[in-house]
N, C-alpha and C. Protein backbone atom coordinates (compact mmCIF):
# COMPACT_ATOMS: atom_id res chain seq x y z
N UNK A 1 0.84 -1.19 0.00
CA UNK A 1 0.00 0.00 0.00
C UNK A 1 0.88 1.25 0.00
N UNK A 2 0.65 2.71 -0.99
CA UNK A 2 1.13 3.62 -0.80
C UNK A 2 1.28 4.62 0.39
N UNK A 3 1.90 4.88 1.10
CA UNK A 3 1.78 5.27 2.55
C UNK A 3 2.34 6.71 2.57
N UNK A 4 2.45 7.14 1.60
CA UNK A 4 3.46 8.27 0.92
C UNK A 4 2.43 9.87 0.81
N UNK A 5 2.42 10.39 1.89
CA UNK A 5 3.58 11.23 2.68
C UNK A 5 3.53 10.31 3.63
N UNK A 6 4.72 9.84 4.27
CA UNK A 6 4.90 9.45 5.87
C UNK A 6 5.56 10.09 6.51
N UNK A 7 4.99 10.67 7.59
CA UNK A 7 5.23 11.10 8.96
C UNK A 7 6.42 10.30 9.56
N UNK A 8 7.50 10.54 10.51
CA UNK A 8 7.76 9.54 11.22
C UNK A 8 7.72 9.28 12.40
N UNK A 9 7.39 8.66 12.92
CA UNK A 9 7.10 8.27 14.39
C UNK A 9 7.73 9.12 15.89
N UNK A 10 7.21 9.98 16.15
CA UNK A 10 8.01 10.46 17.12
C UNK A 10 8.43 10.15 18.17
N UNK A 11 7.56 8.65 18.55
CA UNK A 11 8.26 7.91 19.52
C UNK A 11 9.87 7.34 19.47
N UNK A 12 10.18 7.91 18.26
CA UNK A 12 11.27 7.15 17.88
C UNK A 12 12.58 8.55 18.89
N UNK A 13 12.24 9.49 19.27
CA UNK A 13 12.82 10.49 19.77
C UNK A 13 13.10 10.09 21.29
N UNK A 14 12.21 9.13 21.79
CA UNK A 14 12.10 8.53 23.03
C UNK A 14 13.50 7.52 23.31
N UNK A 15 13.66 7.43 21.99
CA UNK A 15 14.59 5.89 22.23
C UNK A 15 16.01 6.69 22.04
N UNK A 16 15.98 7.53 21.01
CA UNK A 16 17.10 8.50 20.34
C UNK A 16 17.02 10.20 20.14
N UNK A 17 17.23 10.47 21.61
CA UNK A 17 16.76 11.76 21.53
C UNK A 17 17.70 12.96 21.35
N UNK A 18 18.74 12.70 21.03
CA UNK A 18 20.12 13.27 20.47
C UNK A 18 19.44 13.71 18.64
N UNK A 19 18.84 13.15 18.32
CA UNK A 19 18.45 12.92 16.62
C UNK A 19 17.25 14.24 16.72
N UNK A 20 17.53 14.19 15.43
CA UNK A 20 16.43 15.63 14.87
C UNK A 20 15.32 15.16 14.37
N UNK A 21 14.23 15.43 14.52
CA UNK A 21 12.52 14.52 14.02
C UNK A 21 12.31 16.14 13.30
N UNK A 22 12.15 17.26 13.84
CA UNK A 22 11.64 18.84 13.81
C UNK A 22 11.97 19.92 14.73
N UNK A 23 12.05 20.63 14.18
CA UNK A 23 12.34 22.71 14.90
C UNK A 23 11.07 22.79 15.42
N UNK A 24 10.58 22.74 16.40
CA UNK A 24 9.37 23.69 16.90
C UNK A 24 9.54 24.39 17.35
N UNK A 25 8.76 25.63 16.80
CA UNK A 25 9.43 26.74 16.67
C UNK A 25 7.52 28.01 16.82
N UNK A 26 7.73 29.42 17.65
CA UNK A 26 6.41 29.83 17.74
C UNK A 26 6.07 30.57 16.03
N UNK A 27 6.66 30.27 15.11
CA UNK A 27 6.80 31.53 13.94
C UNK A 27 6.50 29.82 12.97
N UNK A 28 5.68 30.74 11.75
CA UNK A 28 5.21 29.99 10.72
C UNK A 28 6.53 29.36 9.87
N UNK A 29 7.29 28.48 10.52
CA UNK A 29 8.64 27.90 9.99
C UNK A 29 8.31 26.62 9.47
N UNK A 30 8.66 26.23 8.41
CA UNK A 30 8.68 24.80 7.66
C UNK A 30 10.24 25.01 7.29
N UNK A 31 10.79 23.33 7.50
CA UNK A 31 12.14 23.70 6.51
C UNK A 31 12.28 22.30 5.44
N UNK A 32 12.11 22.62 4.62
CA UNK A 32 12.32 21.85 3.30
C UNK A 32 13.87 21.46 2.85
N UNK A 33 13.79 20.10 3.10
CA UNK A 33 15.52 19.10 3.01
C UNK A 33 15.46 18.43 1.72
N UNK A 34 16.48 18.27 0.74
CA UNK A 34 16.58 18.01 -0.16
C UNK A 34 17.40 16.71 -0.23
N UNK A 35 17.26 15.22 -0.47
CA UNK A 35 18.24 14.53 -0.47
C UNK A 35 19.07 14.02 -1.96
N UNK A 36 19.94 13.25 -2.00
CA UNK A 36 20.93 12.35 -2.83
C UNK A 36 21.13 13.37 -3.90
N UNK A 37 21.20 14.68 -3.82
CA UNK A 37 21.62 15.58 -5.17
C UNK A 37 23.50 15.76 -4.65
N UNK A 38 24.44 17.32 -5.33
CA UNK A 38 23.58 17.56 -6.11
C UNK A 38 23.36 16.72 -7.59
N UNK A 39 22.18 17.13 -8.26
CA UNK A 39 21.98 16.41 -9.30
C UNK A 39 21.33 17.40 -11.06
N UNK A 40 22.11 17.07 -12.11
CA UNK A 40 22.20 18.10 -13.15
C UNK A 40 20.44 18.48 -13.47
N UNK A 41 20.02 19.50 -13.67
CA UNK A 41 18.73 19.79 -13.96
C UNK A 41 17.67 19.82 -13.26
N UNK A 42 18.17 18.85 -11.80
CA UNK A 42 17.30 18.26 -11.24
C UNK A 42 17.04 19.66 -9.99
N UNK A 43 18.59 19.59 -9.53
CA UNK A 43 18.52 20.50 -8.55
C UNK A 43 18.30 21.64 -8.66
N UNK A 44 18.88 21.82 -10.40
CA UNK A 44 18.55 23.79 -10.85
C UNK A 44 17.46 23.44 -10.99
N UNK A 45 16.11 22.81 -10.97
CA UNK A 45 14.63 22.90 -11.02
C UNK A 45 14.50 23.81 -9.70
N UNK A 46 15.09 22.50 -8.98
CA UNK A 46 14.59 22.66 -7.42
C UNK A 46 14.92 24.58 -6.98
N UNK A 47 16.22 24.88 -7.36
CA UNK A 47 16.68 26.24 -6.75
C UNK A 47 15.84 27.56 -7.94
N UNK A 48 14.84 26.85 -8.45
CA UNK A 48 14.54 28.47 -9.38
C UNK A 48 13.31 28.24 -8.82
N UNK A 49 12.48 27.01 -8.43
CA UNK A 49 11.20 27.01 -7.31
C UNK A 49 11.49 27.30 -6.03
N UNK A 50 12.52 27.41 -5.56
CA UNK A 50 12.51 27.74 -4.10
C UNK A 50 12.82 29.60 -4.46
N UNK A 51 13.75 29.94 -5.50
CA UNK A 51 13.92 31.38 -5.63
C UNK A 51 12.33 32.23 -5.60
N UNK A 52 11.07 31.63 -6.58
CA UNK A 52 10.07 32.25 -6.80
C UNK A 52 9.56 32.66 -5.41
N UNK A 53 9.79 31.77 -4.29
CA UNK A 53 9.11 32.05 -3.36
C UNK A 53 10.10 32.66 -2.09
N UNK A 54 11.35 33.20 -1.91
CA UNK A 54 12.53 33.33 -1.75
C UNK A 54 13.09 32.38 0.13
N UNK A 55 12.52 30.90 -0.87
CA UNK A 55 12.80 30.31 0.38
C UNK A 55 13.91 29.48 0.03
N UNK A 56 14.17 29.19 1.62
CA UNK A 56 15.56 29.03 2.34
C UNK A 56 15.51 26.99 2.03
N UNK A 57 16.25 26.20 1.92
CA UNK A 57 16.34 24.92 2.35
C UNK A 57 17.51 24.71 2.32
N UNK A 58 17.53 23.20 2.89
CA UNK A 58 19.07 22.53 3.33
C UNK A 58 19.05 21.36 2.14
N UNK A 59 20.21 20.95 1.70
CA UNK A 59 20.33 19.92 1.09
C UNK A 59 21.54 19.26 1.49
N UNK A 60 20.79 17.72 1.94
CA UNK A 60 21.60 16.54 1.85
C UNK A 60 22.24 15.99 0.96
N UNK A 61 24.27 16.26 0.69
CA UNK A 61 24.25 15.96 -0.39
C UNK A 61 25.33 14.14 -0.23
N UNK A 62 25.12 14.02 -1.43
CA UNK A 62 25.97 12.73 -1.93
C UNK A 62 27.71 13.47 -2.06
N UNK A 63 28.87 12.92 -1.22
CA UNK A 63 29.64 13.60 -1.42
C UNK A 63 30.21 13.12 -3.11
N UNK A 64 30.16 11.98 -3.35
CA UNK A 64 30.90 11.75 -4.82
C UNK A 64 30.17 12.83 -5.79
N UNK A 65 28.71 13.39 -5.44
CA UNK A 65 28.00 14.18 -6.22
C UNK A 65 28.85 15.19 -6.70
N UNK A 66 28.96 15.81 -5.21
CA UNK A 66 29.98 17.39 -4.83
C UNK A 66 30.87 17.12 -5.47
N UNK A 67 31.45 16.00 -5.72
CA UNK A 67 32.78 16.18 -6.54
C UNK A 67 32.80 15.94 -8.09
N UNK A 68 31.52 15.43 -8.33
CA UNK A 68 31.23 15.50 -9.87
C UNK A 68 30.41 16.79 -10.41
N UNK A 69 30.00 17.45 -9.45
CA UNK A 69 29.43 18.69 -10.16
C UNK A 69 29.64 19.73 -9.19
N UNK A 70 30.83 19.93 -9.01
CA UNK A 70 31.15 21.21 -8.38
C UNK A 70 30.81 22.17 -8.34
N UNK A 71 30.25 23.12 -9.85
CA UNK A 71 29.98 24.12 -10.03
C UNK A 71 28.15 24.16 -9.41
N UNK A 72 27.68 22.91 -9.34
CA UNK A 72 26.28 23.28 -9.05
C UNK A 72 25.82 23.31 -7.68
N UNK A 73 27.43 22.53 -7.12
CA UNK A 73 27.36 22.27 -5.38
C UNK A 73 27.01 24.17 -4.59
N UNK A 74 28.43 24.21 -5.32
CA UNK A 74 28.33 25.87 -5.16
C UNK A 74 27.37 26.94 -5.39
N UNK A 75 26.60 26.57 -6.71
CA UNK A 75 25.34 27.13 -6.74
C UNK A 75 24.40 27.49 -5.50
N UNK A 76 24.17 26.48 -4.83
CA UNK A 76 23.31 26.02 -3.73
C UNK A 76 23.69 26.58 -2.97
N UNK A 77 25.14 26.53 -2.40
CA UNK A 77 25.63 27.40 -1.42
C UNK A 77 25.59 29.05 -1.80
N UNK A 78 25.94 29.35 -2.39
CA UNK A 78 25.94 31.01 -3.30
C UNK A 78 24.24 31.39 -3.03
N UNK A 79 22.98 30.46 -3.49
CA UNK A 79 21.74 31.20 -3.09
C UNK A 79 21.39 31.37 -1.74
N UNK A 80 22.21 30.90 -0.85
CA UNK A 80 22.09 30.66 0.42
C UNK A 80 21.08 29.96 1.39
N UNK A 81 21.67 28.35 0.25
CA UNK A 81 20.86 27.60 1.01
C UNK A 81 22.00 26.55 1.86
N UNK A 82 21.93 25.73 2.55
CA UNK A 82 22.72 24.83 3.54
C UNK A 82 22.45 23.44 2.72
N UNK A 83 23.88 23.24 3.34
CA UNK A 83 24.89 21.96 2.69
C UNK A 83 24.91 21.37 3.52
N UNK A 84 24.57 19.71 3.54
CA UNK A 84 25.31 19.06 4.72
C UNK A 84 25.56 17.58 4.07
N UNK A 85 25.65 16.83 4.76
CA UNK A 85 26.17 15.33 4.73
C UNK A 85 24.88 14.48 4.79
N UNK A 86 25.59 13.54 3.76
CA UNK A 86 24.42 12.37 3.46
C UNK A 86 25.21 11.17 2.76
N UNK A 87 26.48 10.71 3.60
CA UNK A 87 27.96 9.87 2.88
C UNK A 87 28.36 10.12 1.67
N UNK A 88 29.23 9.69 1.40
CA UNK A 88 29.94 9.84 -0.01
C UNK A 88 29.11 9.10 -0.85
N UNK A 89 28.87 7.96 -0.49
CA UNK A 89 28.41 6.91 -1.93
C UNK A 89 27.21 6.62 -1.51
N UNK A 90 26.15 6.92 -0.93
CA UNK A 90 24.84 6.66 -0.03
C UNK A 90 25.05 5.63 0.05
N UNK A 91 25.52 5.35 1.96
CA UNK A 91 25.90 3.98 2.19
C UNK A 91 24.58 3.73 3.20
N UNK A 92 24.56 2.48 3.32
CA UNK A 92 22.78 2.23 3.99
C UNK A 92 23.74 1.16 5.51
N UNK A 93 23.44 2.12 6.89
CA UNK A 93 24.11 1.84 7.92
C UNK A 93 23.72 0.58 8.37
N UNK A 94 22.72 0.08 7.60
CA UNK A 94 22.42 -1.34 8.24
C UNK A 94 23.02 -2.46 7.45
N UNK A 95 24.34 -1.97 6.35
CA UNK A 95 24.78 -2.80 5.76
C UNK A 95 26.36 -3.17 5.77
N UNK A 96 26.41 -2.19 6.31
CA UNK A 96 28.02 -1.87 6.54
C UNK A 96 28.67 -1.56 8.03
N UNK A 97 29.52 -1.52 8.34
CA UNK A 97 30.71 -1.38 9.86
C UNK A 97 30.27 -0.16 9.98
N UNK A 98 30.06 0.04 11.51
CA UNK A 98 30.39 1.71 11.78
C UNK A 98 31.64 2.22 11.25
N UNK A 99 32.98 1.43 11.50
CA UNK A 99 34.56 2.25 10.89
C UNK A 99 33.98 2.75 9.20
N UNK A 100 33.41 2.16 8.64
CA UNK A 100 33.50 1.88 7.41
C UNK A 100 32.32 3.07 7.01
N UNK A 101 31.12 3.20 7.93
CA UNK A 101 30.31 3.90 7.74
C UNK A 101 30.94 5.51 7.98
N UNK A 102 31.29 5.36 9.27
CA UNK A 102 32.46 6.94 9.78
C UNK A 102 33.35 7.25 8.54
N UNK A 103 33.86 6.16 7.66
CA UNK A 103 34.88 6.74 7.11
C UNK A 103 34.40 7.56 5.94
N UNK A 104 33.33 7.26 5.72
CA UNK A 104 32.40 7.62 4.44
C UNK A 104 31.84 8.97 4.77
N UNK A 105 31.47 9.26 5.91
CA UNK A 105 30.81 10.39 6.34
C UNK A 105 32.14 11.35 6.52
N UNK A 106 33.27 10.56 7.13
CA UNK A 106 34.06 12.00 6.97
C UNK A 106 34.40 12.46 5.44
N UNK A 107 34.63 11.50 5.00
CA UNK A 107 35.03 12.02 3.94
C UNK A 107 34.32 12.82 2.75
N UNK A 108 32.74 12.76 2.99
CA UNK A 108 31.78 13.55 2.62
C UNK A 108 32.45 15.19 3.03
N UNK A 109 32.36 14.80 4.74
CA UNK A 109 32.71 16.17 5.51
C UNK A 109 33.78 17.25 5.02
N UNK A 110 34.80 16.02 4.44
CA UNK A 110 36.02 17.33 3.94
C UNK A 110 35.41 17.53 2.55
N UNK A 111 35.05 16.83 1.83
CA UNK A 111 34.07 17.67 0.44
C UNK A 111 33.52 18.85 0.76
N UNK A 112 33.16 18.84 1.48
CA UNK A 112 32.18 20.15 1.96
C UNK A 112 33.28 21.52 2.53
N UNK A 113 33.93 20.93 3.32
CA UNK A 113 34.60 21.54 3.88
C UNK A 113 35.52 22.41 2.65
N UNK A 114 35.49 21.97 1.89
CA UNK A 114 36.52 22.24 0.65
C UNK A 114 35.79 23.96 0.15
N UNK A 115 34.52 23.49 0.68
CA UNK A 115 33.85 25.23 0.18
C UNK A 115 33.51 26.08 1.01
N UNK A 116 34.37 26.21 2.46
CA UNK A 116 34.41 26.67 3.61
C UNK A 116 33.18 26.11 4.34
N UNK A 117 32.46 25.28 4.13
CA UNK A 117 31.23 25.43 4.83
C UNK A 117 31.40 23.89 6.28
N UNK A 118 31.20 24.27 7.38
CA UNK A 118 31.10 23.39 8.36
C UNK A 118 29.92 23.29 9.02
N UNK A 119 28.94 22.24 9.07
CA UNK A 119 27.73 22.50 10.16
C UNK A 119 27.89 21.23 10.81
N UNK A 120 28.51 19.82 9.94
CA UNK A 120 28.48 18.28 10.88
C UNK A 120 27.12 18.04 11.24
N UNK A 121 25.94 18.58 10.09
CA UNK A 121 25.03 17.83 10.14
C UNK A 121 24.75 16.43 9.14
N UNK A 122 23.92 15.51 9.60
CA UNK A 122 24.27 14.51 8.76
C UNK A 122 22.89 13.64 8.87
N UNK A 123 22.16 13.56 7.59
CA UNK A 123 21.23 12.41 7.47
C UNK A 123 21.76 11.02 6.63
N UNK A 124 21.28 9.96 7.41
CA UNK A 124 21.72 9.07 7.16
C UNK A 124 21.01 8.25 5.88
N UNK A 125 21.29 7.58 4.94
CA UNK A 125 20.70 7.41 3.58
C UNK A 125 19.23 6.28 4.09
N UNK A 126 18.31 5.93 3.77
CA UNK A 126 17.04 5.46 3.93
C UNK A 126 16.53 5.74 5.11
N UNK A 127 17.21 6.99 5.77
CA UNK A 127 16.87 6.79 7.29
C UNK A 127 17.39 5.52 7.78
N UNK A 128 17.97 5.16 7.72
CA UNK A 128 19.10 4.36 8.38
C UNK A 128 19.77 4.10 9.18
N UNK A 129 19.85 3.44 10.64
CA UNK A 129 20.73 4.10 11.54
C UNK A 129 20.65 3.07 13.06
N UNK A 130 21.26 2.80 13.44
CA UNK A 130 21.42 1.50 14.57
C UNK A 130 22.54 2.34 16.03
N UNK A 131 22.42 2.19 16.60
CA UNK A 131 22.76 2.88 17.95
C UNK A 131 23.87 3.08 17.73
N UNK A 132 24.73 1.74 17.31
CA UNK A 132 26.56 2.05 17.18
C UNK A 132 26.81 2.90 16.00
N UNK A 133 26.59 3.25 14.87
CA UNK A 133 26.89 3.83 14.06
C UNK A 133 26.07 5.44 14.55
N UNK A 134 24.94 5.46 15.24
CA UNK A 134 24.70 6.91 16.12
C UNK A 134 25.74 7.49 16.83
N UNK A 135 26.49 6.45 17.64
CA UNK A 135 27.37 7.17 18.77
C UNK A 135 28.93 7.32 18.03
N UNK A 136 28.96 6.50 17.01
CA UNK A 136 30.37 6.63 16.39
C UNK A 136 30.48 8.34 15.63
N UNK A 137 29.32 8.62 15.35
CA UNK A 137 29.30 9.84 15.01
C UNK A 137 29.18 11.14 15.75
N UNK A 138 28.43 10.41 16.82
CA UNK A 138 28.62 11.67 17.94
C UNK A 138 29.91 11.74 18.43
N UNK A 139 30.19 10.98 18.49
CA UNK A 139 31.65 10.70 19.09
C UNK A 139 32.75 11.94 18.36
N UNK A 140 32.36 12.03 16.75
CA UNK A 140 32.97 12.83 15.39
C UNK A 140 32.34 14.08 16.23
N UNK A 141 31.64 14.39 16.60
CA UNK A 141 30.77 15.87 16.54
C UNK A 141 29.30 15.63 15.49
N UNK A 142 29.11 14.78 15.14
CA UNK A 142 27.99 14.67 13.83
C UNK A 142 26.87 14.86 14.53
N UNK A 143 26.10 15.91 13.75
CA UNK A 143 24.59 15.95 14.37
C UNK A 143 23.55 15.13 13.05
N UNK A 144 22.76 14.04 13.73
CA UNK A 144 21.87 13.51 13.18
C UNK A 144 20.78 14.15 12.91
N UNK A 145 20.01 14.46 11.68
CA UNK A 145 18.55 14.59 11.34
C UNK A 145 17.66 13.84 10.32
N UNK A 146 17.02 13.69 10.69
CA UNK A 146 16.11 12.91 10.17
C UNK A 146 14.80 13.84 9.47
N UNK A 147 13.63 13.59 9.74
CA UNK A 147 12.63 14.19 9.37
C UNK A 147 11.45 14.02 10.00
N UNK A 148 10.44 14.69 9.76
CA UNK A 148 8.84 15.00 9.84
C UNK A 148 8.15 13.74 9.26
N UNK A 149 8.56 14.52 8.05
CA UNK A 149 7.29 13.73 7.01
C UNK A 149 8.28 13.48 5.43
N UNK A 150 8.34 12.51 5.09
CA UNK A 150 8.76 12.19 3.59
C UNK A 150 7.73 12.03 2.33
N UNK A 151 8.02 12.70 1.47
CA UNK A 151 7.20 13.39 0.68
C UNK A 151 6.86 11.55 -0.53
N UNK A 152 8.00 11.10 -0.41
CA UNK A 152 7.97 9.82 -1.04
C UNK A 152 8.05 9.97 -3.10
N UNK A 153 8.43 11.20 -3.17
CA UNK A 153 8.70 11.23 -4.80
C UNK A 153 9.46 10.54 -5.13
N UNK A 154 10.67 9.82 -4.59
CA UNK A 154 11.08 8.76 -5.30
C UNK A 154 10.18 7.20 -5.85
N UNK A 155 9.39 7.25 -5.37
CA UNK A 155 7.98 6.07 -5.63
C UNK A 155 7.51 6.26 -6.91
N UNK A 156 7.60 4.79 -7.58
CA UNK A 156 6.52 4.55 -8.80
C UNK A 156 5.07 4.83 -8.65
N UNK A 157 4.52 4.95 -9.15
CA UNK A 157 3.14 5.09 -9.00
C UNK A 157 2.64 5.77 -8.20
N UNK A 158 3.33 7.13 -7.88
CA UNK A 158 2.70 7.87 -6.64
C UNK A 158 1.73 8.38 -7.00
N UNK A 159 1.06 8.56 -6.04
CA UNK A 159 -0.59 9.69 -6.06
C UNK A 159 0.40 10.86 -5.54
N UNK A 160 0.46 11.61 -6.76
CA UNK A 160 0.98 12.96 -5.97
C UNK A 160 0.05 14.30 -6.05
N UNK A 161 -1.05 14.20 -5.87
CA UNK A 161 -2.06 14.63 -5.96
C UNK A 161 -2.36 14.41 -4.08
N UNK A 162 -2.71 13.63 -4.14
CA UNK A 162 -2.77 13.07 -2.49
C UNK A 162 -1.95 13.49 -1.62
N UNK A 163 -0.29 13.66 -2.55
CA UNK A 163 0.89 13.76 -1.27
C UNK A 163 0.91 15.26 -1.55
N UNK A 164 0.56 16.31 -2.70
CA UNK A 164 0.30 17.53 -2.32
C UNK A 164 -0.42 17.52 -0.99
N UNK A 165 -1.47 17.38 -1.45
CA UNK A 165 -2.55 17.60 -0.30
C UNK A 165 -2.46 17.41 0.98
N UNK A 166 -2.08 16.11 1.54
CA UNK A 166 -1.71 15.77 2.49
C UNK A 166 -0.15 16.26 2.77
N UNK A 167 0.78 16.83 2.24
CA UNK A 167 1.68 18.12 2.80
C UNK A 167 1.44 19.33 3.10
N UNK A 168 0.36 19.48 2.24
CA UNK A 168 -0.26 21.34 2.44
C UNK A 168 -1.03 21.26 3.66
N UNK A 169 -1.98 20.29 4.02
CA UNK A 169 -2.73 20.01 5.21
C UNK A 169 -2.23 19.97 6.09
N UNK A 170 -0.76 18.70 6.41
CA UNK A 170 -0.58 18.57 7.77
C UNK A 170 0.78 19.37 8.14
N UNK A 171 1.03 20.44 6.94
CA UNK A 171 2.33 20.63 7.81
C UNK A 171 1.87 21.57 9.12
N UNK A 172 2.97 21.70 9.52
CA UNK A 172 2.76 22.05 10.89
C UNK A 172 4.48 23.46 11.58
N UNK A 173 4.36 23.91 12.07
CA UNK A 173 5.48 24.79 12.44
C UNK A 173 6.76 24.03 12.66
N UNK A 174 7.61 23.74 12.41
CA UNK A 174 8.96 23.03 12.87
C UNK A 174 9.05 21.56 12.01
N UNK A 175 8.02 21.68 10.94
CA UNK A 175 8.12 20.43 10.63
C UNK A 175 9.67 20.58 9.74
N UNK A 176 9.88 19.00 9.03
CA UNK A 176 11.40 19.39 8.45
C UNK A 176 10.70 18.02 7.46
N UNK A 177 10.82 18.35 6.43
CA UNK A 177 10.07 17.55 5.53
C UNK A 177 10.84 17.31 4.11
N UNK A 178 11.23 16.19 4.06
CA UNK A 178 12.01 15.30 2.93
C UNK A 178 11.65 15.41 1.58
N UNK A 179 12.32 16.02 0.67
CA UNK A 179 11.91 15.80 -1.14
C UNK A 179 13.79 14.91 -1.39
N UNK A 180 13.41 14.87 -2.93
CA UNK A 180 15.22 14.21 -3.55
C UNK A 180 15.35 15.00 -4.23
N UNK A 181 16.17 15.73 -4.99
CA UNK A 181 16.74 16.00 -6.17
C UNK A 181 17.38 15.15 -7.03
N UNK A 182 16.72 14.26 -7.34
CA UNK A 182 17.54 12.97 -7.79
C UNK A 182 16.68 12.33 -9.48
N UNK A 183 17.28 11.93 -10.30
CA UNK A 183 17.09 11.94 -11.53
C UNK A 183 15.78 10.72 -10.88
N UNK A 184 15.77 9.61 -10.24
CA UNK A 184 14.55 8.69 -9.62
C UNK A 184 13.41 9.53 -9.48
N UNK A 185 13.59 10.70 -8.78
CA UNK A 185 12.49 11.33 -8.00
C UNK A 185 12.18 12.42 -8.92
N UNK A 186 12.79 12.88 -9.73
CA UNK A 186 12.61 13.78 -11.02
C UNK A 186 10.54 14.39 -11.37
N UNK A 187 10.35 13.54 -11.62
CA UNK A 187 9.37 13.48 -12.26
C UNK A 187 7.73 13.67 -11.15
N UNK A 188 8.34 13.37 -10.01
CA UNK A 188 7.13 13.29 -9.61
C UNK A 188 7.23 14.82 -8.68
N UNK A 189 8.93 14.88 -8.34
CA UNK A 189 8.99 16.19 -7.31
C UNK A 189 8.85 17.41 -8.72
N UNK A 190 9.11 17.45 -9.79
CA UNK A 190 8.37 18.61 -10.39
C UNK A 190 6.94 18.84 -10.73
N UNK A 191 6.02 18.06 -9.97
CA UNK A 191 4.25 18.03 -9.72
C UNK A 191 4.86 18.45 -8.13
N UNK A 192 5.11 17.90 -7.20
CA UNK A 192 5.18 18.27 -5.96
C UNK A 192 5.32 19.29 -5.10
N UNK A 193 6.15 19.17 -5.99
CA UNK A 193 7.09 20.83 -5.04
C UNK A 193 6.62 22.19 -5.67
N UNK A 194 5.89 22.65 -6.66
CA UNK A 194 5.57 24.09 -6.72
C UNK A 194 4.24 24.46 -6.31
N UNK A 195 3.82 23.09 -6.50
CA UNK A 195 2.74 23.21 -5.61
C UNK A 195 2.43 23.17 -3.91
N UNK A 196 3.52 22.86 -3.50
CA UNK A 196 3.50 22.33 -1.97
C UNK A 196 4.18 23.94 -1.38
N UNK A 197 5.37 24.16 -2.21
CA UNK A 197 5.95 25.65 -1.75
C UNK A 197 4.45 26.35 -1.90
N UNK A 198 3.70 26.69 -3.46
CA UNK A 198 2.46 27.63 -3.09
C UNK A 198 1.47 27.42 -2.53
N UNK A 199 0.88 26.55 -2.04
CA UNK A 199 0.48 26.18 -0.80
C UNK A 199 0.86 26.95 0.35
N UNK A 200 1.79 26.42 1.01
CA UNK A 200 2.25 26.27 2.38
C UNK A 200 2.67 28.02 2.54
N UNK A 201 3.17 28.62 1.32
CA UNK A 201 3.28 30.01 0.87
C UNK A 201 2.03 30.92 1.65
N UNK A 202 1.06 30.32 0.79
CA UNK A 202 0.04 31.12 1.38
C UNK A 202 -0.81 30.63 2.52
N UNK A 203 -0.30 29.80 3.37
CA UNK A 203 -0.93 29.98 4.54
C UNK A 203 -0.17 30.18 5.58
N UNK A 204 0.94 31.16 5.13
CA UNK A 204 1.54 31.92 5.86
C UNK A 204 2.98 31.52 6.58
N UNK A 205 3.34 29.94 6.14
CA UNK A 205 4.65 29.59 6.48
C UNK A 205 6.34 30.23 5.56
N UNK A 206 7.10 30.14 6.33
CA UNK A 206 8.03 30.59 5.65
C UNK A 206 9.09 29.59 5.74
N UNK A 207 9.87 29.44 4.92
CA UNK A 207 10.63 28.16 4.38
C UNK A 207 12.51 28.81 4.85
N UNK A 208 12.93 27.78 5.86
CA UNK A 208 14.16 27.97 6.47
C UNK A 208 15.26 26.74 6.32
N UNK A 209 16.25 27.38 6.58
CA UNK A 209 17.06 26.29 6.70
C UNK A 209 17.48 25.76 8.30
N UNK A 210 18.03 24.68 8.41
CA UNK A 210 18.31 24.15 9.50
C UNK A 210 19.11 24.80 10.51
């Protein structure tokens, strides 16, 4: 069954409360996270829909990305939106060593670092993530985030009609809510997203970064 937007469980903050679920915050704040870019066409979609409405987001990037398209990494940073970590090769923590997982994330970290930018925030690829590979990173300084709600545009057959709707409805102040920039998710996040920014636009939220 399509389950797409999903929320995620906030009990899960109970177990891991070091991790980021949302900003709650008293001011009409949404912040819109971008994952597995950057990516050619995909992401300059994404940054001329967030310009119309002159909002702010963070993007999770792929570090091998950053190093194959440099000039567009920088883009992102230059409109002044936030860069952070999402491993080099999107490694999935339930498949691999913490050493092996750490080594991937730093080395994302100095990609980044390469364009002055430091924050050591870091989402982990499918939401992904097991206690030892949590603390191996805290251990680094790494701050974990996760999300709200995932918009699910990487999905075949989405109702994105539904996942408008049900984003414009339930967002909420502090939510932190998942799209891709990713050639997979292409197609369904350009129905999604100009509609979800004008939406959420006019009922008075304003779009931040982390």
């Amino acid at each position: 069954m399509n389950m797409y937007p999903l929320r995620f469980p906030l009990i899960f903050n109970y177990f891991f409360p070091s991790v980021i679920l949302n900003k709650k915050n008293t001011e009409q704040k949404v912040y819109l996270t971008f994952d597995d870019g950057p990516t050619p066409e995909v992401t300059t979609f994404v940054l001329q829909a967030l310009k119309k409405y002159q909002a702010k987001a963070s993007f999770f990037c792929i570090g091998d990305k950053i190093t194959r398209y440099p000039e567009l990494f920088n883009k992102i940073i230059g409109e002044g939106h936030l860069v952070a970590n999402h491993t080099y090769h999107h490694v999935d923590a339930w498949k691999v060593s913490t050493q092996e997982y750490l080594k991937d994330a730093i080395e994302t970290e100095a990609a980044i670092n390469m364009y002055g930018v430091s924050n050591k925030l870091f989402r982990p690829p499918f939401g992904h993530i097991t206690p030892w590979h949590l603390s191996v990173l805290k251990k680094r300084g790494f701050q974990v985030v996760l999300w709200t709600s995932v918009a699910g545009d990487f999905k075949q057959n989405l109702d994105t009609d539904k996942v408008i709707k049900k984003l414009s409805r339930q967002a909420k102040p502090g939510d932190i809510i998942v799209f891709h920039d990713s050639k997979k998710a292409e197609k369904n996040l350009r129905k999604i997203l100009p509609e979800v920014l004008k939406n959420l636009h006019q009922k008075g939220f304003v779009f931040d970064i982390l």
